[in-house]
Protein backbone atom coordinates (compact mmCIF):
# COMPACT_ATOMS: atom_id res chain seq x y z
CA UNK A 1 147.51 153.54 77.87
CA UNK A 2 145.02 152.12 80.75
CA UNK A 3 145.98 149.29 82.49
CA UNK A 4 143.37 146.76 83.09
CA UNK A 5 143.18 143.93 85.81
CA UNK A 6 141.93 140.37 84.49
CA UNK A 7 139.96 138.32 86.83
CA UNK A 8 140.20 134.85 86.26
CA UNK A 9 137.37 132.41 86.99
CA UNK A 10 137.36 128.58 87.96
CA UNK A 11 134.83 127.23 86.77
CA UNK A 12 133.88 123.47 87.87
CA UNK A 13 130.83 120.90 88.10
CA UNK A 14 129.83 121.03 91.82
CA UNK A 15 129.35 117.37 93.16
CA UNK A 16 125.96 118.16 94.32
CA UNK A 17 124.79 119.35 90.48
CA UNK A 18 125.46 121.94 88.62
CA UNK A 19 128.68 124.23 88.55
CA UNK A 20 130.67 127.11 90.64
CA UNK A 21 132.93 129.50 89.40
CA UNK A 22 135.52 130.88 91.75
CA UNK A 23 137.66 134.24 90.74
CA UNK A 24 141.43 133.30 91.40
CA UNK A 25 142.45 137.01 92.20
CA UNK A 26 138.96 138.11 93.75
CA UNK A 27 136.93 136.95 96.70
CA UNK A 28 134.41 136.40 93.98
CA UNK A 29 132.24 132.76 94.34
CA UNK A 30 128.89 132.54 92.93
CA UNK A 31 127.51 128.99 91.39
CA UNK A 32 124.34 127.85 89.25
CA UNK A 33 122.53 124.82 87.52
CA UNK A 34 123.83 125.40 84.31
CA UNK A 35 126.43 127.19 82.53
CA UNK A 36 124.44 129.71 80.75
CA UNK A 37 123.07 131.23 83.96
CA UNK A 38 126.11 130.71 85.41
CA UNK A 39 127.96 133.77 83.16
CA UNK A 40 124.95 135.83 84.50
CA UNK A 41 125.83 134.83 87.52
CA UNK A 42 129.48 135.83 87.29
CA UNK A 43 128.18 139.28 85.77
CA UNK A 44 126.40 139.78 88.69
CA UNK A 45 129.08 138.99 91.45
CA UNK A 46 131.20 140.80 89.76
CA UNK A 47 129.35 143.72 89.74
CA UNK A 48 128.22 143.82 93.52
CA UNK A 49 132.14 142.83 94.50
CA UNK A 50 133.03 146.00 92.76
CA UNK A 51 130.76 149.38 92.97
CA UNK A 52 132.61 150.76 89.94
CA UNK A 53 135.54 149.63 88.17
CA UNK A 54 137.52 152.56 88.87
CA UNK A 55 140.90 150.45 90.11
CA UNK A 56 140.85 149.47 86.45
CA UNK A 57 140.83 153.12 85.26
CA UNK A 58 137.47 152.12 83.22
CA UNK A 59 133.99 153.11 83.57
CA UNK A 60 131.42 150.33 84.40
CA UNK A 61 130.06 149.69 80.94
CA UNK A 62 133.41 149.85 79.27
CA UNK A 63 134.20 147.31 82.24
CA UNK A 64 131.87 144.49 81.22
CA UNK A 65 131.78 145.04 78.01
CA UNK A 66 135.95 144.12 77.71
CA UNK A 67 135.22 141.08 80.29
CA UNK A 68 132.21 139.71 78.26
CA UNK A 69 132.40 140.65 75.03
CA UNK A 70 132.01 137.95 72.83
């Protein structure tokens, strides 16, 4: 059995406009206008914070697809 690592996001209206999201177990910030490009967002910090998921015994795809699968 592989053992996988959540991250966990914050996700909350900045008071300038529009809305951060903060990992709570990553250095991982990254913030947009609205929510929907805000998950791209997240899919994109996530992947530059980590090369390849390899911590998480998973390969890259099989990474994002279990965090954004909908």
């Amino acid at each position: 059995m592989v053992s996988t690592t959540e991250i966990i996001f914050l996700v909350e209206q900045a008071p300038e406009g529009g809305y951060t999201a903060q990992a709570l177990n990553e250095s991982i910030f990254t913030e947009a206008d609205d929510l929907e490009t805000l998950k791209i967002m997240v899919k994109d910090a996530v992947n530059c914070h980590f090369d390849t998921p390899e911590h998480l015994g998973l390969t890259k795809d099989e990474f994002l697809k279990q965090m954004f699968s909908e």
